[in-house]
Protein backbone atom coordinates (compact mmCIF):
# COMPACT_ATOMS: atom_id res chain seq x y z
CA UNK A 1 -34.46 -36.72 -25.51
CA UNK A 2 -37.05 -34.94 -23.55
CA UNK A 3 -38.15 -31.57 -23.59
CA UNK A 4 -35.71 -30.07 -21.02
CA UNK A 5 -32.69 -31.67 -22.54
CA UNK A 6 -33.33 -31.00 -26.16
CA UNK A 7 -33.48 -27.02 -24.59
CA UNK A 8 -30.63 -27.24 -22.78
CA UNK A 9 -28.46 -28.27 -25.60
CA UNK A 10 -29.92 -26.12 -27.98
CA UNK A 11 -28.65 -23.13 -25.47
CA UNK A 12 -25.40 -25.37 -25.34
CA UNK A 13 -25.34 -24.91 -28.61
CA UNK A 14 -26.14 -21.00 -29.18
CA UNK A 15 -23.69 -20.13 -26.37
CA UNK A 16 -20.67 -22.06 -28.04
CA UNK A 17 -21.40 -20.19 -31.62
CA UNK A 18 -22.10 -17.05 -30.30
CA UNK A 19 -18.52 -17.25 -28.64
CA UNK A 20 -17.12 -18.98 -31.88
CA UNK A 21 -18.51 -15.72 -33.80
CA UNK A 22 -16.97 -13.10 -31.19
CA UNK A 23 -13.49 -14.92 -30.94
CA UNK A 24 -13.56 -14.70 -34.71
CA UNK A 25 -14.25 -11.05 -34.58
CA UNK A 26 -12.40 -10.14 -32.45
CA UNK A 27 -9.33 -11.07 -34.38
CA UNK A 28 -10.79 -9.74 -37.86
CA UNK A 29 -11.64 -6.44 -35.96
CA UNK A 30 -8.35 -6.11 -34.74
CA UNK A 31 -6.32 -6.42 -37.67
CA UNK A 32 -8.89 -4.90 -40.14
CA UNK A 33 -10.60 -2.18 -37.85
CA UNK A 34 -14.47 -1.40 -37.77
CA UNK A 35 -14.26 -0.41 -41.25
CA UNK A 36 -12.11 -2.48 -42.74
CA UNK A 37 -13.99 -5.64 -41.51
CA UNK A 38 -17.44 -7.56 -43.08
CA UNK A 39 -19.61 -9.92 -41.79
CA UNK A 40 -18.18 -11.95 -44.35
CA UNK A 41 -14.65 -11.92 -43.35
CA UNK A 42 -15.93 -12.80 -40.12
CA UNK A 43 -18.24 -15.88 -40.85
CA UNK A 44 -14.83 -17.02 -42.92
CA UNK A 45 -12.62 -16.84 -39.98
CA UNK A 46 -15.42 -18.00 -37.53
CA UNK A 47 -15.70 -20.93 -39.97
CA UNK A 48 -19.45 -20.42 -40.47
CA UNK A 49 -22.38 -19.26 -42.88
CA UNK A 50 -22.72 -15.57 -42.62
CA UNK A 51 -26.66 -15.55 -41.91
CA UNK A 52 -25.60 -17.74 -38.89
CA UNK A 53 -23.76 -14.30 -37.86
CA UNK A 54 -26.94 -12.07 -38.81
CA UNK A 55 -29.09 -14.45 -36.73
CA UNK A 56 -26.59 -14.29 -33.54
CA UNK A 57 -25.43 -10.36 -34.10
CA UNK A 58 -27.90 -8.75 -36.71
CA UNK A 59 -25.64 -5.67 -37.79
CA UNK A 60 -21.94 -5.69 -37.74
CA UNK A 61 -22.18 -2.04 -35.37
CA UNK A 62 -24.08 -4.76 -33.05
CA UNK A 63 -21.37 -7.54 -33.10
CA UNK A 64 -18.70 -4.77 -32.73
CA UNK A 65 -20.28 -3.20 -29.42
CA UNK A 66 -20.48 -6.69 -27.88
CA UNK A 67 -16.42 -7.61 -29.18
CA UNK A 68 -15.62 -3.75 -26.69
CA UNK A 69 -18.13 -4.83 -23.61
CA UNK A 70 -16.18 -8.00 -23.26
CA UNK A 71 -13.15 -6.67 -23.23
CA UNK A 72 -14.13 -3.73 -20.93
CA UNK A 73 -15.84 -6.62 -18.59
CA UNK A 74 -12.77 -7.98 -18.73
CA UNK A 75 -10.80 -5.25 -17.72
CA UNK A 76 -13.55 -4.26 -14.53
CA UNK A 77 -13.38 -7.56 -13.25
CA UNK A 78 -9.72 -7.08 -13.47
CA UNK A 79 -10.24 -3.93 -11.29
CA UNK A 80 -12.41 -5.78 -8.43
CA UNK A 81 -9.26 -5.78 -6.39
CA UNK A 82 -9.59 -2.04 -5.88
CA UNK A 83 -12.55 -2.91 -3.76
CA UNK A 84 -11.86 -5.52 -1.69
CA UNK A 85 -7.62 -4.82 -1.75
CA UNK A 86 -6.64 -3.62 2.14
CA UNK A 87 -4.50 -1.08 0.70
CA UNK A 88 -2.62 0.47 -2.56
CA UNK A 89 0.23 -2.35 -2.56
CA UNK A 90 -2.16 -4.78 -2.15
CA UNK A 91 -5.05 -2.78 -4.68
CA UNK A 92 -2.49 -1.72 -7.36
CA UNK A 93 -0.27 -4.53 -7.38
CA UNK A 94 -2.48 -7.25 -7.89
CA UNK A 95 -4.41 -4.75 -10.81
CA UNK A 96 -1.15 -4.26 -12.53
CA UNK A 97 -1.23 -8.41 -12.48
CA UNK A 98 -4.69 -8.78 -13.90
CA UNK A 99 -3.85 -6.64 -16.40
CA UNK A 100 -0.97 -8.00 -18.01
CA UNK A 101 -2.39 -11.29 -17.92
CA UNK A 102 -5.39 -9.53 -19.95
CA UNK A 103 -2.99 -8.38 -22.47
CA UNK A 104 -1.66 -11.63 -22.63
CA UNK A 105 -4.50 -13.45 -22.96
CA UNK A 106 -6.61 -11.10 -24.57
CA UNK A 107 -4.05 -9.20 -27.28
CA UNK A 108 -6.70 -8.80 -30.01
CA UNK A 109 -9.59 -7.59 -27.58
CA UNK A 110 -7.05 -4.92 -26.48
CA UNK A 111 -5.98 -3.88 -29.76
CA UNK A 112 -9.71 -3.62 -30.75
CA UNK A 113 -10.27 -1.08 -27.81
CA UNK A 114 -7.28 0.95 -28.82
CA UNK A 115 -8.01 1.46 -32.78
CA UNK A 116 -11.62 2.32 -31.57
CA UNK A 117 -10.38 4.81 -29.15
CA UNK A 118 -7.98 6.10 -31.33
CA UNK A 119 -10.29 7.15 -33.95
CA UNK A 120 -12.26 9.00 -31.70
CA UNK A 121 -14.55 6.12 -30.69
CA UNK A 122 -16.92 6.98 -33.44
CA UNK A 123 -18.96 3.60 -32.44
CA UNK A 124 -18.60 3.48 -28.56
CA UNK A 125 -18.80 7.07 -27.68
CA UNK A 126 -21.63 6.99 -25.71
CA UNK A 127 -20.01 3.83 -23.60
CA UNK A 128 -16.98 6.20 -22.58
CA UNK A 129 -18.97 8.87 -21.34
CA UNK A 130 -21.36 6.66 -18.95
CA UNK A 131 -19.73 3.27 -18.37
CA UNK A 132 -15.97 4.31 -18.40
CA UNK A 133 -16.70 7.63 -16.90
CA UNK A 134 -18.65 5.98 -13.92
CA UNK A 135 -15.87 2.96 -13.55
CA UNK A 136 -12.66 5.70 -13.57
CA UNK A 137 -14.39 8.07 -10.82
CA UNK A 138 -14.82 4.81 -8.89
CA UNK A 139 -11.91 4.11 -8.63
CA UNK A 140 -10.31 7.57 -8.52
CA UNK A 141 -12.05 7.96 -4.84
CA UNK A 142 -10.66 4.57 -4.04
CA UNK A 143 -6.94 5.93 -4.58
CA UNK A 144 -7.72 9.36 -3.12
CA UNK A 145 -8.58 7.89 0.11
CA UNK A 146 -5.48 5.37 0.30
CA UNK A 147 -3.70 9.02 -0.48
CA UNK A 148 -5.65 10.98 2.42
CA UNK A 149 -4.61 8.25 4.45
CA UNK A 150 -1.02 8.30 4.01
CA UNK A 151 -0.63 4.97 2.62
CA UNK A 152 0.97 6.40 -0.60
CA UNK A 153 2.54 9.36 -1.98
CA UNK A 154 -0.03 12.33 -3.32
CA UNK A 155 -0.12 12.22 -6.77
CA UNK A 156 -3.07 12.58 -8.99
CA UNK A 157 -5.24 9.20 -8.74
CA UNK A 158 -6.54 9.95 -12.85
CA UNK A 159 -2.58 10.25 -14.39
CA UNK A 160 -2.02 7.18 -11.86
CA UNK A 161 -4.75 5.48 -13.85
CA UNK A 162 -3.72 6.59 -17.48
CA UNK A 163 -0.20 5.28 -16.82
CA UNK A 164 -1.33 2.24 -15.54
CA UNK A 165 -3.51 1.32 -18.62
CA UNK A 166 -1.11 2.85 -20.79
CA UNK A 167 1.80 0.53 -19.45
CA UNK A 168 -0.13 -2.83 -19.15
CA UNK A 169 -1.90 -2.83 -22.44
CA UNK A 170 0.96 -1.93 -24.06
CA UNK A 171 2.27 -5.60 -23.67
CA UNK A 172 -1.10 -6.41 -26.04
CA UNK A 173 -1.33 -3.56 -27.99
CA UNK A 174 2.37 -3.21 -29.35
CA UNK A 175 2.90 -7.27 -28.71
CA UNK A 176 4.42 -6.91 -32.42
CA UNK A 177 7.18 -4.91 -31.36
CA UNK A 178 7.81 -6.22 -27.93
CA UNK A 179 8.22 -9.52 -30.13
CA UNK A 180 10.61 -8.00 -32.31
CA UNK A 181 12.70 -6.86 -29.83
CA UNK A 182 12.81 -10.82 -27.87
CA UNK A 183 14.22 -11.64 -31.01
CA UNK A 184 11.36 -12.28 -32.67
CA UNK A 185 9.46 -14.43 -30.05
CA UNK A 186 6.76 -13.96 -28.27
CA UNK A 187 7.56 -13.80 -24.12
CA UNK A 188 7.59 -16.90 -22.65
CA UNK A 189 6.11 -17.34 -19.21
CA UNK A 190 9.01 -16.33 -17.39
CA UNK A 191 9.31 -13.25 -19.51
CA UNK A 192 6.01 -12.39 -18.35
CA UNK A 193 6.59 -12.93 -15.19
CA UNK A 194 9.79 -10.90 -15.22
CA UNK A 195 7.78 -8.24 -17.05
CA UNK A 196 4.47 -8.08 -14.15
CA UNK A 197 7.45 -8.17 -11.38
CA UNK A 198 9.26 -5.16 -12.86
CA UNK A 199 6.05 -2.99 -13.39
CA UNK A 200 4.96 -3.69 -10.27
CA UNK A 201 7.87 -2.42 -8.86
CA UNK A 202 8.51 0.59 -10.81
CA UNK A 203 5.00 1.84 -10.00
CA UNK A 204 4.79 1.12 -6.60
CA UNK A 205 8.71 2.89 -5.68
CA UNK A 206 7.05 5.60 -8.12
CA UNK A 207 3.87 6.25 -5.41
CA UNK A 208 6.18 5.51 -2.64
CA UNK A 209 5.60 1.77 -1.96
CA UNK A 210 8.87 0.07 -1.41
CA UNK A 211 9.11 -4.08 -1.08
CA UNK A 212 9.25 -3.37 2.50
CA UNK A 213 6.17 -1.06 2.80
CA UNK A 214 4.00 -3.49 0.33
CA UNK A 215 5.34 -6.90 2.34
């Protein structure tokens, strides 16, 4: 094996523990919180030595910052639509998709996010006032000027936002109950389907895009 190879599959093999370690923390930090979680529960659930998690994430505060950025990269990739969207049906709709496929996809990365924030972000303060900040007023001026143009009702872009997040990730972040209450199973795919379909539709009629306005 020459030189090149033997580097490319040691990078192979970095990349595929290093998302090993954060798939397994992301479930023990979602169930056991910041505090509640060790390195050690971690390397148990990841399957591997713990000083192969202090030689991939050196301090837990450092494995738990990069668990929230992937989530929150997640989540603005999700939002890209905004950008390139020709309008709110178009913009909003297909965001109110992305993001019920992230809480369906992504339940424990969600749930992370919302014990953290819940606490009073005592580890990712700083990211809320710079990277969240920046990302919300983004998008705020996107849905002011669909407003100013008359392509949806006035309301206040930020509460627009709030329910929007607050609605999607609720799918992920009370998945237990929603579960409960489908008689104890999870949703199947035409569930979820069901579910996007009738957010979508509440939201938009709510801003003042009917079926026909958003066709």
């Amino acid at each position: 094996m020459n030189t090149n190879a033997r580097s490319n599959r040691k990078q192979d093999i970095r990349q595929e523990r290093e998302t090993l370690i954060l798939r397994a923390a992301e479930k023990v930090f979602a169930e056991a919180g910041f505090g509640g979680a060790t390195m050690q529960l971690i390397a148990d659930m990841a399957g591997l030595p713990k000083a192969n998690l202090h030689y991939y994430f050196p301090t837990k505060e450092a494995l738990y910052r990069q668990v929230v950025q992937n989530i929150f990269q997640i989540w603005l990739h999700a939002a890209d639509v905004f950008d390139s969207a020709d309008g709110p049906a178009e913009g909003i709709g297909a965001y109110i998709d992305a993001k019920m496929e992230i809480s369906r996809t992504h339940t424990d990365g969600s749930k992370v996010w919302a014990s953290e924030v819940m606490h009073g972000a005592p580890v990712i303060q700083d990211y809320l006032e710079t990277t969240l900040a920046e990302w919300t007023d983004g998008r705020i001026k996107v849905i002011q000027r669909w407003i100013d143009q008359g392509r949806m009702a006035p309301v206040n872009p930020r509460h627009l936002l709030y329910m929007l997040w607050a609605t999607t990730q609720h799918y992920a972040d009370f998945g237990h109950q929603i579960e409960t209450l489908n008689k104890g199973k999870p949703l199947n795919r035409a569930q979820w389907a069901e579910a996007k379909a009738s957010v979508k539709q509440i939201i938009l009629a709510g801003i003042g895009i009917t079926r026909d306005t958003a066709a």
